[in-house]
C-alpha atoms as a PDB file:
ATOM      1  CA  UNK A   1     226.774 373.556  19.022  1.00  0.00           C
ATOM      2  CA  UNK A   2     226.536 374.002  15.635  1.00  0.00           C
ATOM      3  CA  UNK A   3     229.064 372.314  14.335  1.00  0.00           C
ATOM      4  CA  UNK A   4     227.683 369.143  16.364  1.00  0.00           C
ATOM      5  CA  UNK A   5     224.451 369.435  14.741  1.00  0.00           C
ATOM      6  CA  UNK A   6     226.189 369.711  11.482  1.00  0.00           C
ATOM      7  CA  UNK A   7     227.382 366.264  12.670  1.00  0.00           C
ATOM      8  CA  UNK A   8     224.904 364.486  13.340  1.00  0.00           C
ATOM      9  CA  UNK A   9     223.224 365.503  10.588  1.00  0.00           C
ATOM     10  CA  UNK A  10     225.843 364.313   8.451  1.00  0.00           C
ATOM     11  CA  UNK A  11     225.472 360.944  10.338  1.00  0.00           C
ATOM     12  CA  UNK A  12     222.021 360.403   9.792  1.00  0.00           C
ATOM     13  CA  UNK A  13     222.239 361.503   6.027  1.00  0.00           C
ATOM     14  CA  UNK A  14     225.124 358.863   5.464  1.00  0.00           C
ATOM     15  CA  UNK A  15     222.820 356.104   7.378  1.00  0.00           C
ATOM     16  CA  UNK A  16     220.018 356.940   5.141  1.00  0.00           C
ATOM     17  CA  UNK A  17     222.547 356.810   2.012  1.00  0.00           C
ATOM     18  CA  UNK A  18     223.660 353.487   3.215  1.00  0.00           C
ATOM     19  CA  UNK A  19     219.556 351.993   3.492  1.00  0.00           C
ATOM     20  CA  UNK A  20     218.335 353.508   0.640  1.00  0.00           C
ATOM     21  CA  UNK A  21     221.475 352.095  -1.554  1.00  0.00           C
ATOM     22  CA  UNK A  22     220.788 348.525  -0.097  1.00  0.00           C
ATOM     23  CA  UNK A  23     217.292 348.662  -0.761  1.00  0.00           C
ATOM     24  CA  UNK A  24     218.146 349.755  -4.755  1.00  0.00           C
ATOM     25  CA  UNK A  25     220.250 347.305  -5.245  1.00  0.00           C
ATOM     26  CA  UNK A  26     218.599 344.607  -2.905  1.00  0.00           C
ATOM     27  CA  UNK A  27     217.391 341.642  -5.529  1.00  0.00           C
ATOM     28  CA  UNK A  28     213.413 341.843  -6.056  1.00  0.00           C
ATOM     29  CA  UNK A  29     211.694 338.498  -4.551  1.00  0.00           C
ATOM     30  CA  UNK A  30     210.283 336.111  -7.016  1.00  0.00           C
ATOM     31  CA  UNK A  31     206.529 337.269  -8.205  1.00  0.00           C
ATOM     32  CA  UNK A  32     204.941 334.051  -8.549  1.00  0.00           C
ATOM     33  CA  UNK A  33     206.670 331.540  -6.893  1.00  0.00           C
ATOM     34  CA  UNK A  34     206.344 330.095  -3.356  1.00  0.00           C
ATOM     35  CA  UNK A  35     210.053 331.292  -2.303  1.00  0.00           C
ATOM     36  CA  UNK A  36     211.396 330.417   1.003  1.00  0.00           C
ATOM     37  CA  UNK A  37     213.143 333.317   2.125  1.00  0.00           C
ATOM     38  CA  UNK A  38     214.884 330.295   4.643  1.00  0.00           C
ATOM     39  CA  UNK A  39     215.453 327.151   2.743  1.00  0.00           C
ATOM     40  CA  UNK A  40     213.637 323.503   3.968  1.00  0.00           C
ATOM     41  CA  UNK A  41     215.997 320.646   4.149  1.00  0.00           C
ATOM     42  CA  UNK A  42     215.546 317.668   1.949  1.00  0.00           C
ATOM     43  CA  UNK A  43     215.908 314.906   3.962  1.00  0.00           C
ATOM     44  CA  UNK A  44     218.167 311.763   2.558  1.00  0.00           C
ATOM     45  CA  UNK A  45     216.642 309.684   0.023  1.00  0.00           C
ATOM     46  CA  UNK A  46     217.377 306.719  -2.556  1.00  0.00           C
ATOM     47  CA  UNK A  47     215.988 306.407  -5.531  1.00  0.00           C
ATOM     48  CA  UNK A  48     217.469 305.288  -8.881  1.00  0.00           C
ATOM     49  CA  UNK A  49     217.933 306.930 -12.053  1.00  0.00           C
ATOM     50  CA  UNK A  50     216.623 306.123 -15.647  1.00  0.00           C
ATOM     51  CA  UNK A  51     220.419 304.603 -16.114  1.00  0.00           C
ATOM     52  CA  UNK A  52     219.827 302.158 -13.485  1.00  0.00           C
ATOM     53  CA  UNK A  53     222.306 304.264 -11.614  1.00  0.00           C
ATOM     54  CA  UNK A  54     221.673 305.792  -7.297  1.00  0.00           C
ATOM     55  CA  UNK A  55     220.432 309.049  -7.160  1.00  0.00           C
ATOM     56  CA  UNK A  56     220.418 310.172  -3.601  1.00  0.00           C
ATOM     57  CA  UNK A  57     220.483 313.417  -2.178  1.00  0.00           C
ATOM     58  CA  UNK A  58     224.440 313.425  -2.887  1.00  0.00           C
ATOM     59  CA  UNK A  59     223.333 314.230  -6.604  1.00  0.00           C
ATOM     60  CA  UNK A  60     221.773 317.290  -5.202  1.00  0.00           C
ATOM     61  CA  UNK A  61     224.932 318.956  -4.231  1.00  0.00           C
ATOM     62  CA  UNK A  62     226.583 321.908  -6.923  1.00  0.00           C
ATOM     63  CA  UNK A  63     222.897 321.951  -8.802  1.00  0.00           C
ATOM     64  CA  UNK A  64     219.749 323.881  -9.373  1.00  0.00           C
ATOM     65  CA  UNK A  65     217.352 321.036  -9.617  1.00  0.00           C
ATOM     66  CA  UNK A  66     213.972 321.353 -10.473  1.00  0.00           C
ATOM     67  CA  UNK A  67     212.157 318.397  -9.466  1.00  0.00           C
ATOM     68  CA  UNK A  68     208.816 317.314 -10.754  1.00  0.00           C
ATOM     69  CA  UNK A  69     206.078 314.325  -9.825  1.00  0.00           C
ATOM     70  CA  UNK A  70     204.598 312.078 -12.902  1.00  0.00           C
ATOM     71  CA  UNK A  71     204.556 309.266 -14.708  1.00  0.00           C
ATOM     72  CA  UNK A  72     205.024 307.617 -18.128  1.00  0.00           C
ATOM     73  CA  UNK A  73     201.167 306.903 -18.631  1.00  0.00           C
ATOM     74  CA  UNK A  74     199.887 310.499 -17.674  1.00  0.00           C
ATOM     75  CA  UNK A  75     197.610 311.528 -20.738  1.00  0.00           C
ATOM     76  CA  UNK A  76     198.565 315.298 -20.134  1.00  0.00           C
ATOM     77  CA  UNK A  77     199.863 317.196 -16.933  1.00  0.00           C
ATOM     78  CA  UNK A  78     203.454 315.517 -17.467  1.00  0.00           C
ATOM     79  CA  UNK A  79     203.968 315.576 -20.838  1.00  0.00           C
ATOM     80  CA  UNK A  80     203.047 318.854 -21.178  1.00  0.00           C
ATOM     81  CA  UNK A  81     204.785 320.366 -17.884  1.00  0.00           C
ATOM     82  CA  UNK A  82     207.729 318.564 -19.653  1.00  0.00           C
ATOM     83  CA  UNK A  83     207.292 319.852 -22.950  1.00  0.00           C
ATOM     84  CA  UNK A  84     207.869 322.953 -21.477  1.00  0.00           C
ATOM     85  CA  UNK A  85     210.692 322.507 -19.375  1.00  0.00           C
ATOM     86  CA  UNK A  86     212.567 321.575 -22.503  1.00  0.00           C
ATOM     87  CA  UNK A  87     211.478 324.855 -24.198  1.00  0.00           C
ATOM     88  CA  UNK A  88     212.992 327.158 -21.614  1.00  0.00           C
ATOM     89  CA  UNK A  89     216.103 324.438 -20.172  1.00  0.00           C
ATOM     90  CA  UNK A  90     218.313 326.679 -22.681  1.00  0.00           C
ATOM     91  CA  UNK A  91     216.922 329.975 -20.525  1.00  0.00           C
ATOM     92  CA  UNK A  92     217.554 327.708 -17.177  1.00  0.00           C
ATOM     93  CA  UNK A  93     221.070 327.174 -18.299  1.00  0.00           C
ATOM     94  CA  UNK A  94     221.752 330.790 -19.001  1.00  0.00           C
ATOM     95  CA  UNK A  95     220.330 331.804 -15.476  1.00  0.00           C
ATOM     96  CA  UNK A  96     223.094 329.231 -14.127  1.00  0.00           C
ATOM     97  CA  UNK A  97     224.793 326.265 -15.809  1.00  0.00           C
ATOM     98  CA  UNK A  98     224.623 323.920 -13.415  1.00  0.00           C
ATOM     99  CA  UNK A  99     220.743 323.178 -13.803  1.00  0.00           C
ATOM    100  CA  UNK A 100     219.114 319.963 -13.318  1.00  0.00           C
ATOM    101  CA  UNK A 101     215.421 318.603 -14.204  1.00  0.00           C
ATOM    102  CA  UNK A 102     214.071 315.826 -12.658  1.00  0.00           C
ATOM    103  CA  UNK A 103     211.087 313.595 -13.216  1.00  0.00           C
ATOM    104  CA  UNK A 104     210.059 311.230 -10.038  1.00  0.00           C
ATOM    105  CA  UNK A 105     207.875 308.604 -11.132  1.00  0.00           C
ATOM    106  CA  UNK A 106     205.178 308.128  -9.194  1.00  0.00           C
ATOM    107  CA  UNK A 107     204.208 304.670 -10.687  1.00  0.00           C
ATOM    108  CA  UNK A 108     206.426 302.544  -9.771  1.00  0.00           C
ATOM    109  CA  UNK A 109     204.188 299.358 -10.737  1.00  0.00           C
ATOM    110  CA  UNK A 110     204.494 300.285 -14.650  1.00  0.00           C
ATOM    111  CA  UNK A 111     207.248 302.878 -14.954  1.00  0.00           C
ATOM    112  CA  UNK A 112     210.771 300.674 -15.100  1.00  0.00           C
ATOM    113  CA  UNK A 113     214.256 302.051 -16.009  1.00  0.00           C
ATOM    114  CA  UNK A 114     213.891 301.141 -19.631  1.00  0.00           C
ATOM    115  CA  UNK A 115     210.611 302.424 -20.104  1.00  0.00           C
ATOM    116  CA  UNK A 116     211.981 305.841 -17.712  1.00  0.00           C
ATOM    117  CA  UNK A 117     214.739 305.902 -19.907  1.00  0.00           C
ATOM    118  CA  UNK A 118     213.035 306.109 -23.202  1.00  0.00           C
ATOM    119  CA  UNK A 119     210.002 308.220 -22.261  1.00  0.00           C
ATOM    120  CA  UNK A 120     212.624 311.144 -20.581  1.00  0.00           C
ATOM    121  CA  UNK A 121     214.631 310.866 -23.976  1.00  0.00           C
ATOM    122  CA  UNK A 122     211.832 311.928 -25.966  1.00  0.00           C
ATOM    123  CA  UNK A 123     211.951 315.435 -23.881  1.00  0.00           C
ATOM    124  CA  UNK A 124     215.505 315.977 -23.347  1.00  0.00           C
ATOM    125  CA  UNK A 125     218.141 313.862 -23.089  1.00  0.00           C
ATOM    126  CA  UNK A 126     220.147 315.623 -20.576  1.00  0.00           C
ATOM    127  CA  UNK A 127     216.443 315.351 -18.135  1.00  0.00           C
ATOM    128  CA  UNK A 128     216.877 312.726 -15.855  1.00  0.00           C
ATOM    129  CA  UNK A 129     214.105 310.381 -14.838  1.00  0.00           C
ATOM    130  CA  UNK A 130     213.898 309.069 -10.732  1.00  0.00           C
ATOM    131  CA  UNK A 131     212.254 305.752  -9.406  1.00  0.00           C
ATOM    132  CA  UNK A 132     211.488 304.053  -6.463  1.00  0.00           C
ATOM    133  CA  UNK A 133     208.707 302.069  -4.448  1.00  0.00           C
ATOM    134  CA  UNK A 134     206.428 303.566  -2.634  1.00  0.00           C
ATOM    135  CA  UNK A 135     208.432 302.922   0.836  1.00  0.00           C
ATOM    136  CA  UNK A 136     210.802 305.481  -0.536  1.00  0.00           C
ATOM    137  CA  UNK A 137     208.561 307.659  -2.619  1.00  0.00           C
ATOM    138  CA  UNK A 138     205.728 308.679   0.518  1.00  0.00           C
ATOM    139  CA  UNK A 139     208.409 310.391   2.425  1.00  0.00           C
ATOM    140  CA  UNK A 140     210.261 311.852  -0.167  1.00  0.00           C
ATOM    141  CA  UNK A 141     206.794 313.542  -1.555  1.00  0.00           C
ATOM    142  CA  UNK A 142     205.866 314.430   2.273  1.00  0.00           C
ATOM    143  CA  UNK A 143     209.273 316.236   2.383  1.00  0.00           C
ATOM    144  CA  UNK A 144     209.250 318.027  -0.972  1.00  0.00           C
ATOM    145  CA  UNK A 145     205.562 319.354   0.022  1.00  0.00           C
ATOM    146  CA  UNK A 146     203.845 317.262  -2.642  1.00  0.00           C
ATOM    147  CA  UNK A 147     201.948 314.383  -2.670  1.00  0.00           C
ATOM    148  CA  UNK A 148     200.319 311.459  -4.897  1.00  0.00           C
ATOM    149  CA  UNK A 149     198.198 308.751  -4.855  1.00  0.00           C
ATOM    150  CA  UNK A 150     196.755 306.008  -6.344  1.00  0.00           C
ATOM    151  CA  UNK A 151     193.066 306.754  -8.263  1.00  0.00           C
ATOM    152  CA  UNK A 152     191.913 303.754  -9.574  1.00  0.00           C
ATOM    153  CA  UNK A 153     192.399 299.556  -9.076  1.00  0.00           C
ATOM    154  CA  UNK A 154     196.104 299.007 -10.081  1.00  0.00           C
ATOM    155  CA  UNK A 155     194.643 295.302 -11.926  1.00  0.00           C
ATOM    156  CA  UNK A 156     193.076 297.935 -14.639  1.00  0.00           C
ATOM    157  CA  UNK A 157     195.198 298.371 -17.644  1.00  0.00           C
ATOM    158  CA  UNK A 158     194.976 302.021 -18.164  1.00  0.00           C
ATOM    159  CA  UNK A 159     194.978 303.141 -14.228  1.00  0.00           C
ATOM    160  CA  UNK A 160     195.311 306.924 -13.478  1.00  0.00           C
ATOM    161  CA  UNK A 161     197.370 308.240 -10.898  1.00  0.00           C
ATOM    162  CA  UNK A 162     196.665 311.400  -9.336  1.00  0.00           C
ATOM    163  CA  UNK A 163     199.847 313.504  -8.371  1.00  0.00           C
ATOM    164  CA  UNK A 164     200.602 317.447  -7.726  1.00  0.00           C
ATOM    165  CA  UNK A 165     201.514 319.820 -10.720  1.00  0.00           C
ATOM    166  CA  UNK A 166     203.826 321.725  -8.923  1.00  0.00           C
ATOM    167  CA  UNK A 167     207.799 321.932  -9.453  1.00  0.00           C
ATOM    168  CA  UNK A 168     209.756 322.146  -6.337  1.00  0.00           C
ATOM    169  CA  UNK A 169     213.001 324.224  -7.171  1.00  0.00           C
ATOM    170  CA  UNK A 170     215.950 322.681  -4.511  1.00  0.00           C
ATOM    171  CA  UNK A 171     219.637 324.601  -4.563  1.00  0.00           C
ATOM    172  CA  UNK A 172     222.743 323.923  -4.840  1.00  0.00           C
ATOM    173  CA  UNK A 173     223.486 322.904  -0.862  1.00  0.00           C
ATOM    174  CA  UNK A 174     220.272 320.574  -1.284  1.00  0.00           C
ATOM    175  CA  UNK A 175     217.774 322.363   0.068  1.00  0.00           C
ATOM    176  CA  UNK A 176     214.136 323.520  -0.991  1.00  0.00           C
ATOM    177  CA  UNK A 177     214.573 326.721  -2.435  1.00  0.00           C
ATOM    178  CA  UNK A 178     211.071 327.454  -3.716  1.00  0.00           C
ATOM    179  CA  UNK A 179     208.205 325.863  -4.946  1.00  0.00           C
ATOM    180  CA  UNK A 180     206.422 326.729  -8.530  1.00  0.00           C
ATOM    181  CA  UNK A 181     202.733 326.122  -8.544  1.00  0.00           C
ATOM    182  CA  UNK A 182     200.555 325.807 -11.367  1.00  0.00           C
ATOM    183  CA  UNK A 183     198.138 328.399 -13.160  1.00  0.00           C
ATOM    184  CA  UNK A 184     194.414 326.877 -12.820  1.00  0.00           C
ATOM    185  CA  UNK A 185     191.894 327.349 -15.430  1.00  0.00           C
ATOM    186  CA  UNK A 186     188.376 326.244 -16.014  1.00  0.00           C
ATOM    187  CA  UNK A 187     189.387 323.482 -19.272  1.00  0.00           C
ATOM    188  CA  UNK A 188     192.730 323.797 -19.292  1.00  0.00           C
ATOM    189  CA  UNK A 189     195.353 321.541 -18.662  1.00  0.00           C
ATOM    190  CA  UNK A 190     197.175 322.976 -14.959  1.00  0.00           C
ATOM    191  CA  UNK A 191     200.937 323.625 -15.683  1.00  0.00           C
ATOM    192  CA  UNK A 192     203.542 326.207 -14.494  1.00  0.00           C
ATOM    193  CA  UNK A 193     203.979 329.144 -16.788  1.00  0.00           C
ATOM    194  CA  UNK A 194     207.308 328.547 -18.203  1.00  0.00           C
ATOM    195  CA  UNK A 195     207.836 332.448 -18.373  1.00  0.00           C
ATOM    196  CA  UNK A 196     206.674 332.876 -15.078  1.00  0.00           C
ATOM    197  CA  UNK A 197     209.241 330.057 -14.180  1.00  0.00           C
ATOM    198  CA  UNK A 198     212.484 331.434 -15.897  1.00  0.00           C
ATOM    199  CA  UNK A 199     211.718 335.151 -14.631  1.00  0.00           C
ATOM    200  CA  UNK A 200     211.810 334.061 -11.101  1.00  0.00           C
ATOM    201  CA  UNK A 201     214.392 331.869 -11.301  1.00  0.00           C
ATOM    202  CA  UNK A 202     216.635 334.546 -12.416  1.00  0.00           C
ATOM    203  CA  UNK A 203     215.550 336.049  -8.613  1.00  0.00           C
ATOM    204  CA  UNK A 204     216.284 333.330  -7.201  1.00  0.00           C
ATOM    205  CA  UNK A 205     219.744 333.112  -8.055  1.00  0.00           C
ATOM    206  CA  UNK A 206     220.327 336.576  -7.574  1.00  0.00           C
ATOM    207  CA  UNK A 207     218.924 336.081  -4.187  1.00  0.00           C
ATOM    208  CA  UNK A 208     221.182 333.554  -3.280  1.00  0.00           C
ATOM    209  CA  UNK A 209     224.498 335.134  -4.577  1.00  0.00           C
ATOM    210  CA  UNK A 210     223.526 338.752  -2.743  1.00  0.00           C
END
């Protein structure tokens, strides 16, 4: 009798052993990000690049792409969100190499592939800047979880377009990993904290290789 007990004992001690181990050495979920413990789907796309080249959702496959809505005439929620991008894409790389950023215009009326192509260079010249009409861009938004539209009478010269400030983070199989939102203050320009960003990317990864 005793030596059953001694058993089970033993048992339940190396089941505990084995929970409390996984559980250490379990990756921590991200802190700030939206993270979706099951990944969305992108559905396919076309859009073309600031080279004039197709991006579709082929271009997806292999990378970490972070994927951000804008455009060229913004006065401060894209350059800035940009601006820092490029000071923690070193920190990105590190996490993983194969790291993409991506800028989807959301003007489509002013931004062309020159103009995509010298605006993106001015950040970083390995970003890579997206376009497409609005036929292509409406479902692509719907599917990403973000969204845009058109404030003021496209005739005007110096027409706004309002658009989300959130980065959508999509793996390397294509799909929507997680979604970065931005820090709202009274005055302040709303942007992702690029900390924030890199810290919970490094989760990310972690959570996908475990």
């Amino acid at each position: 009798m005793n030596k059953l007990l001694y058993i089970i004992v033993a048992l339940v001690s190396l089941v505990c052993g084995v929970f409390i181990y996984q559980a250490i050495n379990q990756p921590e979920l991200p802190k700030t990000a939206l993270y979706y413990q099951q990944p969305r789907t992108v559905e396919p796309f076309s859009l073309t690049s600031h080279t004039g080249d197709a991006f579709t959702k082929q271009e997806l496959s292999g990378q970490w792409s972070w994927v951000f809505f804008g455009y060229t005439s913004c006065p401060d929620v894209c350059p800035t969100t940009l601006q820092k991008l490029n000071f923690v894409y070193d920190e990105l790389k590190a996490v993983t190499p194969n790291t993409q950023v991506l800028l989807v215009s959301v003007d489509p009326n002013r931004d062309t592939v020159d103009k995509l192509s010298q605006y993106i260079g001015y950040f970083n010249n390995e970003f890579r800047a997206l376009r497409g009409d609005h036929g292509a861009l409406f479902p692509f938004a719907r599917n990403l979880g973000l969204m845009y539209a058109i404030a003021d009478d496209t005739s005007q010269k110096n027409y706004l377009v309002d658009h989300s400030a959130s980065i959508v983070l999509i793996n390397p199989q294509g799909e929507i990993a997680a979604i970065f939102k931005p820090q709202e203050a009274l005055g302040q320009i709303p942007t992702v904290n690029e900390d924030d960003l890199v810290d919970d990317f490094q989760r990310i990864v972690a959570l996908a290789a475990s």
